[in-house]
PDB file of N, CA and C in Angstrom:
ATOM      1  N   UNK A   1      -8.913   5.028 -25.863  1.00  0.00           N
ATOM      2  CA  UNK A   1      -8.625   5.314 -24.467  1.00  0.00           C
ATOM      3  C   UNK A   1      -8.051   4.050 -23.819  1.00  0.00           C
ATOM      4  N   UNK A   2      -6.750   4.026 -23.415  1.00  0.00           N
ATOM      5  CA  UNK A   2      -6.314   2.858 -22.795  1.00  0.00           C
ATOM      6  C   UNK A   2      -6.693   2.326 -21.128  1.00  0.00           C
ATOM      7  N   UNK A   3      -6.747   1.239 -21.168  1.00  0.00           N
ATOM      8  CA  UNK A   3      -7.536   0.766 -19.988  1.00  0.00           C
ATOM      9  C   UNK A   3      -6.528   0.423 -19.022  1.00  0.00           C
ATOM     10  N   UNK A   4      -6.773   0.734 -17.825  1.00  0.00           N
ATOM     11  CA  UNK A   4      -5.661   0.299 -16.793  1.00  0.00           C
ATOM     12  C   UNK A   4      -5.485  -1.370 -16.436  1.00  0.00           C
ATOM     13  N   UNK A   5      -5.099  -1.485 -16.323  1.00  0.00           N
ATOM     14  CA  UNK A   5      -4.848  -3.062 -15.882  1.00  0.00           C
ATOM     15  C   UNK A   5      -5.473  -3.562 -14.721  1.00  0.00           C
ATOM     16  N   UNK A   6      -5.833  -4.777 -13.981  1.00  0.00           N
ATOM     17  CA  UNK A   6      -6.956  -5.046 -13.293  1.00  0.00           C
ATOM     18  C   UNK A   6      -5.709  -5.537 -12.297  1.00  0.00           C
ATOM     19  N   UNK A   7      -4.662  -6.240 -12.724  1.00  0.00           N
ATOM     20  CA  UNK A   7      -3.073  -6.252 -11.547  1.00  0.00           C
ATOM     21  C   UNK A   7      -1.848  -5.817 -11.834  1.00  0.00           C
ATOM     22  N   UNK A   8      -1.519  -5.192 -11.368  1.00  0.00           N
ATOM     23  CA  UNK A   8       0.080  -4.728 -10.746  1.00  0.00           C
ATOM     24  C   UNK A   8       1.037  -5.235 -10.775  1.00  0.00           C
ATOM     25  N   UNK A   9       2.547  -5.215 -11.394  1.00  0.00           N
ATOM     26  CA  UNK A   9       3.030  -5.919 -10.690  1.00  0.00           C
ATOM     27  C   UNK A   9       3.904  -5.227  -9.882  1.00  0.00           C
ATOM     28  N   UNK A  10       4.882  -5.730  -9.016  1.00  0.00           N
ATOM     29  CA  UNK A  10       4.828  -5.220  -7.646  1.00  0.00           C
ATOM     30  C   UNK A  10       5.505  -3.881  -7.742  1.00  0.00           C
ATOM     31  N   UNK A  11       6.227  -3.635  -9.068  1.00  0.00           N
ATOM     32  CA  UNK A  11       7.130  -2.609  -9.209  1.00  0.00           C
ATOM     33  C   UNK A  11       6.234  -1.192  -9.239  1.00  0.00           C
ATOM     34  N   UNK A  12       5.450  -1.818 -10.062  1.00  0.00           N
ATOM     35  CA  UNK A  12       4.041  -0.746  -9.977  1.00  0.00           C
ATOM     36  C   UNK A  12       3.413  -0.327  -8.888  1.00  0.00           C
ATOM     37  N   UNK A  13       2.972  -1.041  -7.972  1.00  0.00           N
ATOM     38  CA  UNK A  13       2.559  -0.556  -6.597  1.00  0.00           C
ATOM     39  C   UNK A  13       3.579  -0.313  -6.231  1.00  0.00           C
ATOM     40  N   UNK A  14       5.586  -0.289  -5.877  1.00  0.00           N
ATOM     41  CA  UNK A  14       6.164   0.433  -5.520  1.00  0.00           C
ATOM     42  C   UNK A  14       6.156   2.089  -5.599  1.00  0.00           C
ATOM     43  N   UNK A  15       5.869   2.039  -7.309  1.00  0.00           N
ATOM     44  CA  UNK A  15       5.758   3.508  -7.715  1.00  0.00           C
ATOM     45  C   UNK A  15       4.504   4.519  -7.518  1.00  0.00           C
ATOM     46  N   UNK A  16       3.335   3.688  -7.099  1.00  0.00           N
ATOM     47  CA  UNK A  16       2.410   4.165  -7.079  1.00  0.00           C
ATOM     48  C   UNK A  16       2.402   4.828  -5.733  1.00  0.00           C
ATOM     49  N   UNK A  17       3.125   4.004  -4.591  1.00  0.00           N
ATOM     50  CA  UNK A  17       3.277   4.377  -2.980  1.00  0.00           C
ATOM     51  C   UNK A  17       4.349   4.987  -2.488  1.00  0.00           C
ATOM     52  N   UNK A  18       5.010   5.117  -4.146  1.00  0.00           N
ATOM     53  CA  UNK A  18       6.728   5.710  -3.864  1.00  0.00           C
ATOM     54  C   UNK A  18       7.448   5.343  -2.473  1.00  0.00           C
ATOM     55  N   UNK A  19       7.650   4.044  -2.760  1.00  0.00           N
ATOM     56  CA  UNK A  19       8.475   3.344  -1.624  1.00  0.00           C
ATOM     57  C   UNK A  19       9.482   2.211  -1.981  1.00  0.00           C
ATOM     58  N   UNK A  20      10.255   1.433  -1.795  1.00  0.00           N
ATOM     59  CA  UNK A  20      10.827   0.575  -2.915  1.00  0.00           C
ATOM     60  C   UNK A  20      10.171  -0.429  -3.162  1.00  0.00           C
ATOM     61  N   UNK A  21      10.784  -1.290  -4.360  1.00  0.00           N
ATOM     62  CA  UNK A  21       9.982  -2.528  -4.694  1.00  0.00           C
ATOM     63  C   UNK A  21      10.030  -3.405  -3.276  1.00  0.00           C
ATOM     64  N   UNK A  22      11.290  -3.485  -2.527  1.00  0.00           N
ATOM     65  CA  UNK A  22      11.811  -4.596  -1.571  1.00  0.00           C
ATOM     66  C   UNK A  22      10.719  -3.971  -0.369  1.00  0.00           C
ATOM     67  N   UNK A  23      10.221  -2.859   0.270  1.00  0.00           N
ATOM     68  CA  UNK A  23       9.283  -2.934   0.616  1.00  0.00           C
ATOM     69  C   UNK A  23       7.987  -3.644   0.506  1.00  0.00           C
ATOM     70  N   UNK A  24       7.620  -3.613  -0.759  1.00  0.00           N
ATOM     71  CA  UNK A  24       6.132  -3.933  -1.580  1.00  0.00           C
ATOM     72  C   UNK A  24       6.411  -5.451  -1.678  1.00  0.00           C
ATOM     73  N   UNK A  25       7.547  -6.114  -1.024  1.00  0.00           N
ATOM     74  CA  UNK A  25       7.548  -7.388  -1.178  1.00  0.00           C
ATOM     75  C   UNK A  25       7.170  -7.666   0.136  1.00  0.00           C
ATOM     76  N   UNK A  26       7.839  -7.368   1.691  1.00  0.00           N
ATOM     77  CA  UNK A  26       7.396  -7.143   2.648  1.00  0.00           C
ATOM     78  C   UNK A  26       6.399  -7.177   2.542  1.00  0.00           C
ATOM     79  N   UNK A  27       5.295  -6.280   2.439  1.00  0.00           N
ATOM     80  CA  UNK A  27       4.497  -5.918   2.390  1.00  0.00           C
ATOM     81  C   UNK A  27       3.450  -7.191   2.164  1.00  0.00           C
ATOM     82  N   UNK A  28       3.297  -7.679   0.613  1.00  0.00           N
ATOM     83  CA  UNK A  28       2.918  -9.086   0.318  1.00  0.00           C
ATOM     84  C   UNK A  28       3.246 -10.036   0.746  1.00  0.00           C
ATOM     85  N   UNK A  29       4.408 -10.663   1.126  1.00  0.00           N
ATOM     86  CA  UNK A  29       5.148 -11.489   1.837  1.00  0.00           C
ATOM     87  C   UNK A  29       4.397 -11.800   3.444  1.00  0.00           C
ATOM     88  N   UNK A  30       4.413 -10.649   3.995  1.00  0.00           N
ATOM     89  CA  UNK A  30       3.414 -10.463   5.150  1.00  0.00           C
ATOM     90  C   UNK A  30       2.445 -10.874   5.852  1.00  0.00           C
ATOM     91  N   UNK A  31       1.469 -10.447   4.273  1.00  0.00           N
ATOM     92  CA  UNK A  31       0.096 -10.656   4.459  1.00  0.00           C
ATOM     93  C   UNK A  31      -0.216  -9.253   4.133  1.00  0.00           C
ATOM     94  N   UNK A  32       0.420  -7.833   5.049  1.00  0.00           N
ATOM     95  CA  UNK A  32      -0.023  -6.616   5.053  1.00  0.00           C
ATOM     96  C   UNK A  32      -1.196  -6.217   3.516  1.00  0.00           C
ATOM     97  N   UNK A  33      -0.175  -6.708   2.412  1.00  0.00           N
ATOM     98  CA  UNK A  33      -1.096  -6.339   1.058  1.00  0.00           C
ATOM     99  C   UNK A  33      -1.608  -7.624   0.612  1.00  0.00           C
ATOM    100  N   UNK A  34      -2.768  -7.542  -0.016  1.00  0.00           N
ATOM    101  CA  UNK A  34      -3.326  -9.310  -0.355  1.00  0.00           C
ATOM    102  C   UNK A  34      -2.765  -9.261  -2.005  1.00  0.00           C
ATOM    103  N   UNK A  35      -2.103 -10.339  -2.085  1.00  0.00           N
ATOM    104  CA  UNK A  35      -1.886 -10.304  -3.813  1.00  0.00           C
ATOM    105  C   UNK A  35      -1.522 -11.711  -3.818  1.00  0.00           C
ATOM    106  N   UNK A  36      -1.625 -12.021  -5.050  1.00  0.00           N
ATOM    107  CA  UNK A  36      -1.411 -13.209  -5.609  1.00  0.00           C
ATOM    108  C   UNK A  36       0.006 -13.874  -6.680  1.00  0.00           C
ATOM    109  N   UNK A  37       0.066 -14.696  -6.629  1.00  0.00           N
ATOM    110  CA  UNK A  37       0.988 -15.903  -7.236  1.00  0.00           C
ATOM    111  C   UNK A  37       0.838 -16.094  -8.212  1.00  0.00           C
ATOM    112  N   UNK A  38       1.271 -16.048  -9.713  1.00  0.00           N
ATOM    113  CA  UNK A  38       1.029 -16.442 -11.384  1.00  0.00           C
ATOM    114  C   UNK A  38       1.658 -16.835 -11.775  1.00  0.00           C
ATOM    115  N   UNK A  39       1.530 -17.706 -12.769  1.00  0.00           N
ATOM    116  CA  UNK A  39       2.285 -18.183 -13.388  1.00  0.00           C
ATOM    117  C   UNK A  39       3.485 -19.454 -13.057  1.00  0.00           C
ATOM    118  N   UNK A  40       4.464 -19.742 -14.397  1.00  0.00           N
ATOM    119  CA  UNK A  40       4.792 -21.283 -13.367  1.00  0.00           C
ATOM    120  C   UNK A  40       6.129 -20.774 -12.419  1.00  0.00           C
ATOM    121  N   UNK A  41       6.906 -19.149 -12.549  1.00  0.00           N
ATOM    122  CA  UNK A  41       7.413 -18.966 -12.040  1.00  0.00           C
ATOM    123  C   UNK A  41       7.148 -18.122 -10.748  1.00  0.00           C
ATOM    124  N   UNK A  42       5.808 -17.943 -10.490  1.00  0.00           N
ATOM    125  CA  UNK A  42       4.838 -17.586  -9.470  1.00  0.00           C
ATOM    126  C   UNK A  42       5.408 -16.131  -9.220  1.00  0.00           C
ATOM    127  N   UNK A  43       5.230 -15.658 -10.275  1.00  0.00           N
ATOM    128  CA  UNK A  43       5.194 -14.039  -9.902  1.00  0.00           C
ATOM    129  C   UNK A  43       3.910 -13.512  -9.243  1.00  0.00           C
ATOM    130  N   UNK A  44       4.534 -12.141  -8.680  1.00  0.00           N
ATOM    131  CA  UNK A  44       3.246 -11.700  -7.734  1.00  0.00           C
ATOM    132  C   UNK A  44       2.583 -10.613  -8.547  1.00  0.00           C
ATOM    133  N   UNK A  45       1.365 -10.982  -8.111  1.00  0.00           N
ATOM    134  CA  UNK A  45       0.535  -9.708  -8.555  1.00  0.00           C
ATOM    135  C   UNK A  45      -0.793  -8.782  -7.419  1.00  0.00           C
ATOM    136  N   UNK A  46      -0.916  -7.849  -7.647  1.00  0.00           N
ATOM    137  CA  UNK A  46      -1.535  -7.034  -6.611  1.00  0.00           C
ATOM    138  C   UNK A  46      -2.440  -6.522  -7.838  1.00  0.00           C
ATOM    139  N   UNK A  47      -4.254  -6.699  -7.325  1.00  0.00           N
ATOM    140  CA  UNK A  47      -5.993  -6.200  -7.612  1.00  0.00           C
ATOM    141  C   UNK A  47      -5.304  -4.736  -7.511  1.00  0.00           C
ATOM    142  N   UNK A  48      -5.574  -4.250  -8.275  1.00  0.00           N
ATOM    143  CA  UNK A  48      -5.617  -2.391  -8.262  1.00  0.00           C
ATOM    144  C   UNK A  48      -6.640  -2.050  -7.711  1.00  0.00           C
ATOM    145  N   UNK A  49      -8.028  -3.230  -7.193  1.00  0.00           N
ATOM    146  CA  UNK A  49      -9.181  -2.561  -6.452  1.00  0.00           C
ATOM    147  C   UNK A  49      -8.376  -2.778  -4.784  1.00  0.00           C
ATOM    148  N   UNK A  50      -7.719  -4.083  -4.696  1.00  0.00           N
ATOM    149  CA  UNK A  50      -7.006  -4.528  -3.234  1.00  0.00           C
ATOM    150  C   UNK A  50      -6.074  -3.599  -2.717  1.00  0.00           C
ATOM    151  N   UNK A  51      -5.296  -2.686  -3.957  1.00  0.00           N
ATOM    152  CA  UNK A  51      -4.407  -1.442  -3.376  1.00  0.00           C
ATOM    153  C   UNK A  51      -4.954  -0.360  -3.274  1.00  0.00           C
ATOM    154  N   UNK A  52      -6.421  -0.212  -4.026  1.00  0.00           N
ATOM    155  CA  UNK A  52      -6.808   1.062  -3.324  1.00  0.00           C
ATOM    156  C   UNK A  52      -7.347   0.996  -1.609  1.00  0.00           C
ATOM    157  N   UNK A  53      -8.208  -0.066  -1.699  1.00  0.00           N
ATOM    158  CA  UNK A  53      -8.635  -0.883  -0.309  1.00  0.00           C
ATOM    159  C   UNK A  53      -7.401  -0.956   0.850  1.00  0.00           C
ATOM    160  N   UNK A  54      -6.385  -1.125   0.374  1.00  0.00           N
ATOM    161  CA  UNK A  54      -4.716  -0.826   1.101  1.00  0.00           C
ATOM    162  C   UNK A  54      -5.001   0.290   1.343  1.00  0.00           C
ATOM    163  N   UNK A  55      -4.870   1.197   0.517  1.00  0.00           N
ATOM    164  CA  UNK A  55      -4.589   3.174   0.743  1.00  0.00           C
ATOM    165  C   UNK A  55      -5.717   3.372   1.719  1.00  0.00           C
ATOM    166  N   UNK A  56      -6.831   3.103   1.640  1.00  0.00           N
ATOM    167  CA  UNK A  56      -8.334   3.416   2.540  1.00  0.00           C
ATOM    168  C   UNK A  56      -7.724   2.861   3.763  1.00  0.00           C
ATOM    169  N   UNK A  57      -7.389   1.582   3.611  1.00  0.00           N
ATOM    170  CA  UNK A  57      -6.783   1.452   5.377  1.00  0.00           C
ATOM    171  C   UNK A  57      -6.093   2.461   6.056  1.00  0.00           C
ATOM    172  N   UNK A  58      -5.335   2.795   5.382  1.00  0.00           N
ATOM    173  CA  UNK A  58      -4.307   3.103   5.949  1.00  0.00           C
ATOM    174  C   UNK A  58      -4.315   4.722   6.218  1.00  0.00           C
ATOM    175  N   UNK A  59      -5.675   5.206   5.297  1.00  0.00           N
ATOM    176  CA  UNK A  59      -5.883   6.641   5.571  1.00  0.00           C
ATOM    177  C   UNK A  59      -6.605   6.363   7.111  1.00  0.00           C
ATOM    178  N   UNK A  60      -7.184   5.409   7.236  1.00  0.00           N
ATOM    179  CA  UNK A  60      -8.319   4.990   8.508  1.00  0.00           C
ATOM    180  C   UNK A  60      -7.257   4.817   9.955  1.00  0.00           C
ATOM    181  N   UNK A  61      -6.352   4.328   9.450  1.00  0.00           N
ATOM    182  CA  UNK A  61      -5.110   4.199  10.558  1.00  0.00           C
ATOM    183  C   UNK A  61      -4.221   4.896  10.697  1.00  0.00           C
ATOM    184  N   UNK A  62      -4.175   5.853   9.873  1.00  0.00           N
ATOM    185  CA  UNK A  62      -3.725   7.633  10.333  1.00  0.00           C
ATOM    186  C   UNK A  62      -4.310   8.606  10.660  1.00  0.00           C
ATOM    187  N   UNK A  63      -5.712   8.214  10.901  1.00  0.00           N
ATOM    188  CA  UNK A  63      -6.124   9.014  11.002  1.00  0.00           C
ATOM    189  C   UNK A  63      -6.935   8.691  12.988  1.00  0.00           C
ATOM    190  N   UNK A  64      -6.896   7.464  13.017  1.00  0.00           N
ATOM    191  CA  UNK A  64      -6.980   7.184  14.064  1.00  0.00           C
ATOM    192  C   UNK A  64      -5.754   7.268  15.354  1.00  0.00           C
ATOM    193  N   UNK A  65      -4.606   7.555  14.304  1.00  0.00           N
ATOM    194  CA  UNK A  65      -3.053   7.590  15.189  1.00  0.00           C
ATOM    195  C   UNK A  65      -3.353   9.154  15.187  1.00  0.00           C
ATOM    196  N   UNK A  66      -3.763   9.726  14.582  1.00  0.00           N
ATOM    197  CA  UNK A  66      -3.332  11.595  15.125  1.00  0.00           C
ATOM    198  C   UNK A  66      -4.271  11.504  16.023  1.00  0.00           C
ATOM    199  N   UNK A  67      -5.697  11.218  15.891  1.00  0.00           N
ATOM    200  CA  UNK A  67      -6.791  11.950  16.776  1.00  0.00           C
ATOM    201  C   UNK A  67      -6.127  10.948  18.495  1.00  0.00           C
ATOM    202  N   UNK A  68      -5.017   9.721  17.918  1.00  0.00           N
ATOM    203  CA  UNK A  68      -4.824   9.217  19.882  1.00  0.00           C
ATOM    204  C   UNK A  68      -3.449   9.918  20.131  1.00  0.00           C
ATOM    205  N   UNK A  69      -2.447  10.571  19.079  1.00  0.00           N
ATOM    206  CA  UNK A  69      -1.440  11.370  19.285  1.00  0.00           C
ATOM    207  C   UNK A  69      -1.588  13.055  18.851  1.00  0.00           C
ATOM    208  N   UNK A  70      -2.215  13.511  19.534  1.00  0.00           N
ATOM    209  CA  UNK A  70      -2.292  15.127  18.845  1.00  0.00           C
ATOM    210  C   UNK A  70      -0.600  15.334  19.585  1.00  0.00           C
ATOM    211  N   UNK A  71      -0.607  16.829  18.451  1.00  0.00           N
ATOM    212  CA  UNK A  71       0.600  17.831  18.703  1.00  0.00           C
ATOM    213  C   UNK A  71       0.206  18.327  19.710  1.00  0.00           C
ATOM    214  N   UNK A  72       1.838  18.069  20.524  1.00  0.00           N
ATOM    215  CA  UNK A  72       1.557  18.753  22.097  1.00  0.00           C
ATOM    216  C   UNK A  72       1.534  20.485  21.577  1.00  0.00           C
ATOM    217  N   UNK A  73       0.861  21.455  21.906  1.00  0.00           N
ATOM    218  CA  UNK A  73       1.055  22.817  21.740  1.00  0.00           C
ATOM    219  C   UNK A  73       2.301  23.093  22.784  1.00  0.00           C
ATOM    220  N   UNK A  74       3.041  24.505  22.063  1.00  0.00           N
ATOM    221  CA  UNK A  74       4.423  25.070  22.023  1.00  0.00           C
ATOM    222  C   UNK A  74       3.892  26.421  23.270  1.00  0.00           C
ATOM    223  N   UNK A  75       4.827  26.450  24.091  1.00  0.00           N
ATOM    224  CA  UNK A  75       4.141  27.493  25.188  1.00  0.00           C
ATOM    225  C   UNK A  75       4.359  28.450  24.116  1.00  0.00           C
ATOM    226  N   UNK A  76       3.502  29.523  24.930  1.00  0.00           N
ATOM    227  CA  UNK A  76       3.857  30.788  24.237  1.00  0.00           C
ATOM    228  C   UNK A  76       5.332  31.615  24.576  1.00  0.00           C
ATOM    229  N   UNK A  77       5.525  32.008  23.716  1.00  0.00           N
ATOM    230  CA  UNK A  77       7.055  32.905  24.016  1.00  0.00           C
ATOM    231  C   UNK A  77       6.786  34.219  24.766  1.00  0.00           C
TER     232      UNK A  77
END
């Protein structure tokens, strides 16, 4: 049974959030995602526990944007 990997690299969390890589650099670049620096050409890497902890935010901050933006209701016809 193959084991998932413990980091990412960024192309991977692109695909995982289906968004582009040049986002997912944003993203790290930021601060928004926490990931780290390796190696001597300091590639980045992103905790697969830190991107799920990403997704939980961000369900927490959509979910706090609908309940302060509900759908205005449509008169009746």
């Amino acid at each position: 049974m193959p084991v998932e990997p413990r980091f990412l690299l960024l192309s991977d969390v692109a695909a995982e959030l289906n968004v582009s890589d040049s986002q997912v650099y944003h993203m790290v670049r930021s601060g928004e995602l926490p990931a780290i620096k390796i190696g001597g050409r300091g590639q980045w890497r992103v905790e697969r526990a830190r991107l799920e902890e990403y997704i939980q935010l961000k369900y927490t901050e959509t979910a706090e944007w609908v309940r302060e933006n509900p759908l205005a209701e449509r008169d009746p016809e």
